[in-house]
N, C-alpha and C. Protein backbone atom coordinates (compact mmCIF):
# COMPACT_ATOMS: atom_id res chain seq x y z
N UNK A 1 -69.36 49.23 47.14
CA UNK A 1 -69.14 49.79 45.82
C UNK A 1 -70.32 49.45 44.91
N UNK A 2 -70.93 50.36 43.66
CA UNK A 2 -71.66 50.04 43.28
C UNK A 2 -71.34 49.22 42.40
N UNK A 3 -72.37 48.54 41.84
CA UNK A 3 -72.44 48.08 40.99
C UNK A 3 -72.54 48.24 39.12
N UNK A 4 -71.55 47.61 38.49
CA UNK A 4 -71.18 48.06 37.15
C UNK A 4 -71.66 47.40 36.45
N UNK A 5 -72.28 47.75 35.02
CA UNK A 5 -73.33 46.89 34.24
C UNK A 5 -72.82 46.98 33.09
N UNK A 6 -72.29 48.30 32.60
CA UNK A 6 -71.52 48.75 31.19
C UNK A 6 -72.90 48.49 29.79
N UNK A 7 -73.89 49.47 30.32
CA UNK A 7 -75.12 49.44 29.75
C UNK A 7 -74.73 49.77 27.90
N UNK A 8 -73.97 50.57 27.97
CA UNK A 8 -73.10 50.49 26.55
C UNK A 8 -72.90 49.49 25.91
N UNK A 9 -72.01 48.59 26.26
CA UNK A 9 -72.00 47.37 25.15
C UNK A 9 -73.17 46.83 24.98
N UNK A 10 -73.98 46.58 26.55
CA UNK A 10 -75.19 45.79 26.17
C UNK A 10 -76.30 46.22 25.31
N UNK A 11 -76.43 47.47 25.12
CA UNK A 11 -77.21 48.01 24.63
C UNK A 11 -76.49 47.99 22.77
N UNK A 12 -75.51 48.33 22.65
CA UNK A 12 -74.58 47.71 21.60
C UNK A 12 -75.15 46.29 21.04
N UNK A 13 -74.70 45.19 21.79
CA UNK A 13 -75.49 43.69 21.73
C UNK A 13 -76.63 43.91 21.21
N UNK A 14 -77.63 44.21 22.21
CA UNK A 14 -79.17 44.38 21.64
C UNK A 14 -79.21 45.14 20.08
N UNK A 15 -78.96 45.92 20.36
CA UNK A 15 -79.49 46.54 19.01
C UNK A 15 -78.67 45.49 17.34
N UNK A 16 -77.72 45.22 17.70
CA UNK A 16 -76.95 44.07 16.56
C UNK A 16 -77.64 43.36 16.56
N UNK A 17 -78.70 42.43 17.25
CA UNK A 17 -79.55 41.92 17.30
C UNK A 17 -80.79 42.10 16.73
N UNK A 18 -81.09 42.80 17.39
CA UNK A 18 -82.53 43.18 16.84
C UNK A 18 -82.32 43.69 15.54
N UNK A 19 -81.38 44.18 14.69
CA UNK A 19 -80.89 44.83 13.43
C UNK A 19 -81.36 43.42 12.38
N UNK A 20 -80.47 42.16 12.88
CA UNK A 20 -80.97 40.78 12.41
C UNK A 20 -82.27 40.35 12.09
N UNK A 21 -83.12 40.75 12.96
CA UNK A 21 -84.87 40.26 13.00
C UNK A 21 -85.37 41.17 12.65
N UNK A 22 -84.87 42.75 12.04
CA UNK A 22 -86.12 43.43 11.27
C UNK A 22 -86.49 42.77 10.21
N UNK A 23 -87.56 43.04 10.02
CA UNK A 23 -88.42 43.00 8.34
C UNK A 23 -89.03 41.10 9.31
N UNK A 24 -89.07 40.81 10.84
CA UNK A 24 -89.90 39.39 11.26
C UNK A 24 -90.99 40.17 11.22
N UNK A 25 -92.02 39.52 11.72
CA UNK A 25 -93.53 39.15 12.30
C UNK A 25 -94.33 39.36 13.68
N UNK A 26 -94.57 40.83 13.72
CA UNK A 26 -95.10 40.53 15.23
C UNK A 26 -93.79 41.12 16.14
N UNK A 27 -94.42 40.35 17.02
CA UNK A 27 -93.03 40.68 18.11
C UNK A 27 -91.99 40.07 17.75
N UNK A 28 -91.63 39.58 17.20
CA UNK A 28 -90.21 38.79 16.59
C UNK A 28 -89.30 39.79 16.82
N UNK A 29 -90.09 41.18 15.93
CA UNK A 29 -88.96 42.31 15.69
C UNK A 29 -88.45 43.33 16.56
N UNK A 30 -89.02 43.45 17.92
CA UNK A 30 -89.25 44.14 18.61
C UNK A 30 -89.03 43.85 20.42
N UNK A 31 -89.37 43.08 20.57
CA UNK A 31 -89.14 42.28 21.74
C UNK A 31 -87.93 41.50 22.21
N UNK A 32 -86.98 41.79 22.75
CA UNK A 32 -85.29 41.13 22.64
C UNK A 32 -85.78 39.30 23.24
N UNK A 33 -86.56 39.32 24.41
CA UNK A 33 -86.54 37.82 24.23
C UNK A 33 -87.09 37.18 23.22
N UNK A 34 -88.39 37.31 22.25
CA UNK A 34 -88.60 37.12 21.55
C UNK A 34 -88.04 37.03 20.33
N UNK A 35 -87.46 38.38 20.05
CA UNK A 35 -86.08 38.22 18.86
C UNK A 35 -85.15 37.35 19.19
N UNK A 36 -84.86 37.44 19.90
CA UNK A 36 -84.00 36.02 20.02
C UNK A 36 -83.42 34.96 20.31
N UNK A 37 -85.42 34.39 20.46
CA UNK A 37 -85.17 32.93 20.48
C UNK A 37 -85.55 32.90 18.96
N UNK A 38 -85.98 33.83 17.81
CA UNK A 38 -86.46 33.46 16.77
C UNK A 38 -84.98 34.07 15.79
N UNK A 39 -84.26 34.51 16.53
CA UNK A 39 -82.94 34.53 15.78
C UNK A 39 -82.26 33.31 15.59
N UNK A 40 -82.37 32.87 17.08
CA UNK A 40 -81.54 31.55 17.65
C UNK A 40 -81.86 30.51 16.87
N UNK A 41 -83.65 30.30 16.53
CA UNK A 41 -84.23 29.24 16.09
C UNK A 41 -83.89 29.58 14.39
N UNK A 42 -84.01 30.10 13.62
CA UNK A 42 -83.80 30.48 12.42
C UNK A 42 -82.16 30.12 12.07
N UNK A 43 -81.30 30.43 13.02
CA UNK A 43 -79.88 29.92 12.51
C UNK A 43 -79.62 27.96 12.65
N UNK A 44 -80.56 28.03 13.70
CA UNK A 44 -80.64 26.34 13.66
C UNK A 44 -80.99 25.84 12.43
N UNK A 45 -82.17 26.38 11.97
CA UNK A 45 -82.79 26.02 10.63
C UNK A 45 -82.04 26.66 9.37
N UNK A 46 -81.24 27.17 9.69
CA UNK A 46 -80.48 27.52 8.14
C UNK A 46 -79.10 26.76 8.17
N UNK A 47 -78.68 26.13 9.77
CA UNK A 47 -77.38 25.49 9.09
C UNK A 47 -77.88 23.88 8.33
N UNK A 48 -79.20 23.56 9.69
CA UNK A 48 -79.60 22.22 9.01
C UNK A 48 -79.64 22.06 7.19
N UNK A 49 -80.74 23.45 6.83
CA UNK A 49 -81.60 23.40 5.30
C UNK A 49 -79.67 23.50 4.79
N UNK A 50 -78.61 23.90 5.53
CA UNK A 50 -77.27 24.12 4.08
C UNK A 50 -77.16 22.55 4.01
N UNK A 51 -77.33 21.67 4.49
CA UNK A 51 -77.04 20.41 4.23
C UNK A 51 -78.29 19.66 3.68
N UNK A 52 -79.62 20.00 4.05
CA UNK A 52 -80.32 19.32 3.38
C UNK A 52 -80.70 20.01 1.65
N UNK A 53 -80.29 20.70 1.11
CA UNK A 53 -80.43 21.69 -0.05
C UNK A 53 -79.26 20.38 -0.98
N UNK A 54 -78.70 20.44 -0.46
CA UNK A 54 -77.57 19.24 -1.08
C UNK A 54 -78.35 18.14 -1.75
N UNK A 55 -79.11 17.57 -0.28
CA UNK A 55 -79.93 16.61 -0.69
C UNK A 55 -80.66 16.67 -2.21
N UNK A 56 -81.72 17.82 -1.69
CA UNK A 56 -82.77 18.18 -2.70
C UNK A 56 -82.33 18.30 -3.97
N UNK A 57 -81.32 19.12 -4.50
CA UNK A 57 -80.61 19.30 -5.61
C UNK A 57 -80.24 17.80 -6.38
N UNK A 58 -79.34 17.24 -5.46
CA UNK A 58 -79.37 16.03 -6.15
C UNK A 58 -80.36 14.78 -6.70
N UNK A 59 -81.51 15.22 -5.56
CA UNK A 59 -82.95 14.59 -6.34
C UNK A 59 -83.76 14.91 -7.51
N UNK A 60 -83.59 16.48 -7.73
CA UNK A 60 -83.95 16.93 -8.84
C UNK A 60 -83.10 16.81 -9.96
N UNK A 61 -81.96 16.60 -9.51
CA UNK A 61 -81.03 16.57 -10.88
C UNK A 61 -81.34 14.95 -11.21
N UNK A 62 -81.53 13.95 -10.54
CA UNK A 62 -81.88 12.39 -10.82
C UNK A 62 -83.20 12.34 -11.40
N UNK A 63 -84.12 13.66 -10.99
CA UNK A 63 -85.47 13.42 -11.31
C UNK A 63 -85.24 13.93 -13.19
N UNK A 64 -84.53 14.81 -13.41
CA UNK A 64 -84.28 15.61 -14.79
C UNK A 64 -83.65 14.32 -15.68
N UNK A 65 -82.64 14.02 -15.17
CA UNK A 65 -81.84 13.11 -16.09
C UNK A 65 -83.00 11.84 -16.22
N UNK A 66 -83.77 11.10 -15.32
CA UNK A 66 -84.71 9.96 -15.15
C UNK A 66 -85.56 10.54 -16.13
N UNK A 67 -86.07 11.81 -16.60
CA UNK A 67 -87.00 12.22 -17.63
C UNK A 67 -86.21 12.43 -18.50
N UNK A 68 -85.05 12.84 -18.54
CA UNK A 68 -84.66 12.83 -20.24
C UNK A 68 -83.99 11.90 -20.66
N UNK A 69 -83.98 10.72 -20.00
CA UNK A 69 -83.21 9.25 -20.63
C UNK A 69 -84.52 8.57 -20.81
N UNK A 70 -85.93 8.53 -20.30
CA UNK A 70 -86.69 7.63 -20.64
C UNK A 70 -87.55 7.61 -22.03
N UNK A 71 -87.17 9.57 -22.57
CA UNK A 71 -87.46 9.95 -23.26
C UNK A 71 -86.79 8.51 -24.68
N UNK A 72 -85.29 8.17 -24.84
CA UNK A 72 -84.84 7.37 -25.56
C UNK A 72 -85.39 5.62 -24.39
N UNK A 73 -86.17 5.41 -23.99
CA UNK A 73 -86.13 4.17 -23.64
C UNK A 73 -85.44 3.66 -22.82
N UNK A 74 -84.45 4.29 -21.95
CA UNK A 74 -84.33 4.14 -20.48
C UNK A 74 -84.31 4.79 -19.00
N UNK A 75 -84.40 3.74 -18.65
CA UNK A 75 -84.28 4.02 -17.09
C UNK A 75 -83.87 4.42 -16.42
N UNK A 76 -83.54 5.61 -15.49
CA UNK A 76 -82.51 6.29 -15.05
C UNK A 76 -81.04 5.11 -14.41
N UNK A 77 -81.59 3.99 -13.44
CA UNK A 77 -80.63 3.06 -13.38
C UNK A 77 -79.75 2.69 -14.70
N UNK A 78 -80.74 2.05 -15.62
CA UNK A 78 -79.62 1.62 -16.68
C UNK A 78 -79.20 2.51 -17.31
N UNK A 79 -79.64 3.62 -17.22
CA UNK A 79 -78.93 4.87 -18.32
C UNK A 79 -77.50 5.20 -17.34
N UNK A 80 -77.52 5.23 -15.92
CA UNK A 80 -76.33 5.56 -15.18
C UNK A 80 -75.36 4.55 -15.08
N UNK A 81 -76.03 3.49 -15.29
CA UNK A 81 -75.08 2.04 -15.26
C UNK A 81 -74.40 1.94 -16.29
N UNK A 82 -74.85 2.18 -17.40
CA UNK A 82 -74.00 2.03 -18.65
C UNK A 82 -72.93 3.58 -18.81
N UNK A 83 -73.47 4.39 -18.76
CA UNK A 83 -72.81 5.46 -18.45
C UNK A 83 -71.58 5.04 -17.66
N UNK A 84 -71.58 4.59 -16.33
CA UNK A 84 -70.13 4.36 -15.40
C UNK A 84 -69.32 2.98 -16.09
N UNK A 85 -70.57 1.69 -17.18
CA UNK A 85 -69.42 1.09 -17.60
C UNK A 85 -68.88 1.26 -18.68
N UNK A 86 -69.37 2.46 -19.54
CA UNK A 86 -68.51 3.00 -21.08
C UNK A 86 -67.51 3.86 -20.17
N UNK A 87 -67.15 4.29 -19.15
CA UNK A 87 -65.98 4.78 -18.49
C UNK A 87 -66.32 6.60 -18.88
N UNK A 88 -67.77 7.23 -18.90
CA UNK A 88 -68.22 8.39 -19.06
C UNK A 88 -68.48 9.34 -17.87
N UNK A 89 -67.26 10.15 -17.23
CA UNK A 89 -67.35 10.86 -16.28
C UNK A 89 -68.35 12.27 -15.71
N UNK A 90 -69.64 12.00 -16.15
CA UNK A 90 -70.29 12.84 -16.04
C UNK A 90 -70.96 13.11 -14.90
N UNK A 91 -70.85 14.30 -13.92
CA UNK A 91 -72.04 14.18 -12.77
C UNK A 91 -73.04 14.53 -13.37
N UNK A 92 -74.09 14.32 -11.95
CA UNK A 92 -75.62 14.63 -12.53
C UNK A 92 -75.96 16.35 -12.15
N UNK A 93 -74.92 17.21 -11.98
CA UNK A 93 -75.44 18.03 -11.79
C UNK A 93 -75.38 18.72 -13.46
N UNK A 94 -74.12 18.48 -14.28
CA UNK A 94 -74.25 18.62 -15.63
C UNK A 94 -74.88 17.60 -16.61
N UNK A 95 -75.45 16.46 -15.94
CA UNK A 95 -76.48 15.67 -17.02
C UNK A 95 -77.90 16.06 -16.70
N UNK A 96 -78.06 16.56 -15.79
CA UNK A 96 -79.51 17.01 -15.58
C UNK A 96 -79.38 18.76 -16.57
N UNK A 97 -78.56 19.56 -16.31
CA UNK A 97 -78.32 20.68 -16.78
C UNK A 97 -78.56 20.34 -18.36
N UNK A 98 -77.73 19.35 -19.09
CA UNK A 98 -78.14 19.07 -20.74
C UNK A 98 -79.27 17.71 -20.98
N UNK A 99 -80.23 17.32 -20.04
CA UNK A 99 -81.59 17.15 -20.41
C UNK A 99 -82.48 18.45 -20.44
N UNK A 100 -82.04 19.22 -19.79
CA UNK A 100 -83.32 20.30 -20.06
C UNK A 100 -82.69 21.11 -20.80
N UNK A 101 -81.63 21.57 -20.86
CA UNK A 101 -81.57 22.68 -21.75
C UNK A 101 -80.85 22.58 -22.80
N UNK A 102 -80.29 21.21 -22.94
CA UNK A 102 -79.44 21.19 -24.58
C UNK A 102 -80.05 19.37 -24.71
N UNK A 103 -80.89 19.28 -25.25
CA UNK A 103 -81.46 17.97 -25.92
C UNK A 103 -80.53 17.41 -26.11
N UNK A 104 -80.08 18.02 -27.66
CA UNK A 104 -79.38 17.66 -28.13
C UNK A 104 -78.31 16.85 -27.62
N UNK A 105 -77.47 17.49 -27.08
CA UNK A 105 -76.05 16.73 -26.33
C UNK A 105 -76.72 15.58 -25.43
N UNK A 106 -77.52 15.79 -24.68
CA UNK A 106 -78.24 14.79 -23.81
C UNK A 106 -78.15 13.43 -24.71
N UNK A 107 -78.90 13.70 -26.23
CA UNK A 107 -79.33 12.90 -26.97
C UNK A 107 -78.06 11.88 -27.73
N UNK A 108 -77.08 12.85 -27.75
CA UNK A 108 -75.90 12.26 -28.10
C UNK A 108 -74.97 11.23 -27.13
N UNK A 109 -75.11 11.58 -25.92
CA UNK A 109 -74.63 11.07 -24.76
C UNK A 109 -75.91 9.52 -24.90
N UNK A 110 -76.33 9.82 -24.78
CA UNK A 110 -77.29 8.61 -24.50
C UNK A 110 -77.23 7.57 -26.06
N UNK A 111 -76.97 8.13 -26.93
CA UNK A 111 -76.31 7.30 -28.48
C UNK A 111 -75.03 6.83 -28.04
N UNK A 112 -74.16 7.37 -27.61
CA UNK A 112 -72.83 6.71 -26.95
C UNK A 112 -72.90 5.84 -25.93
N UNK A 113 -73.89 5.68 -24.88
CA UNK A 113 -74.16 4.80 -23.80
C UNK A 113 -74.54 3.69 -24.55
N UNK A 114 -75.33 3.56 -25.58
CA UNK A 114 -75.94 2.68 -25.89
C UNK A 114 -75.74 1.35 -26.58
């Protein structure tokens, strides 16, 4: 008996594929082994970067708040230390958000820490 391949789906497969890697580089876009090991490799690197983006964010938000508390004379440590012992529930993703874009409140928060 011959042999059955069901060139339909596979050809189905491929093209869902390759649909993914238009607008790559080269053979990226065009070439099925090539597409996708650079499909394969690209989803590796986007689940890692969803967890390291976490990271980054929270460094920049420490780096924002560390510049707009030294602005009044402290330190990002003691500005967060006193902050957690006046019992002031603020994350740093909204204390970095009002050093740069509302002084003001920043400025007030940091009169209450003090």
């Amino acid at each position: 008996m011959p042999r059955s391949v069901n060139a339909v789906a596979s050809r189905t497969r491929r093209k869902k594929l390759m649909k993914l890697t238009r607008g790559q580089f080269g053979r990226r876009k065009n070439v099925w082994t090539v597409a996708k090991n650079s499909w394969e490799k690209g989803q590796t690197y986007a689940y890692r970067d969803r967890r390291a983006k976490k990271r980054t964010f929270r460094a920049l938000w420490i780096q924002r708040i560390n510049a707009g508390a030294r602005i009044y004379g402290l330190s990002y440590s003691v500005f967060m230390g006193k902050l957690h012992s006046k019992g002031i529930e603020m994350n740093r993703k909204v204390l970095a958000d009002l050093a740069m874009n509302n002084p003001e409140a920043f400025k007030a928060i940091v009169n209450a820490v003090k």
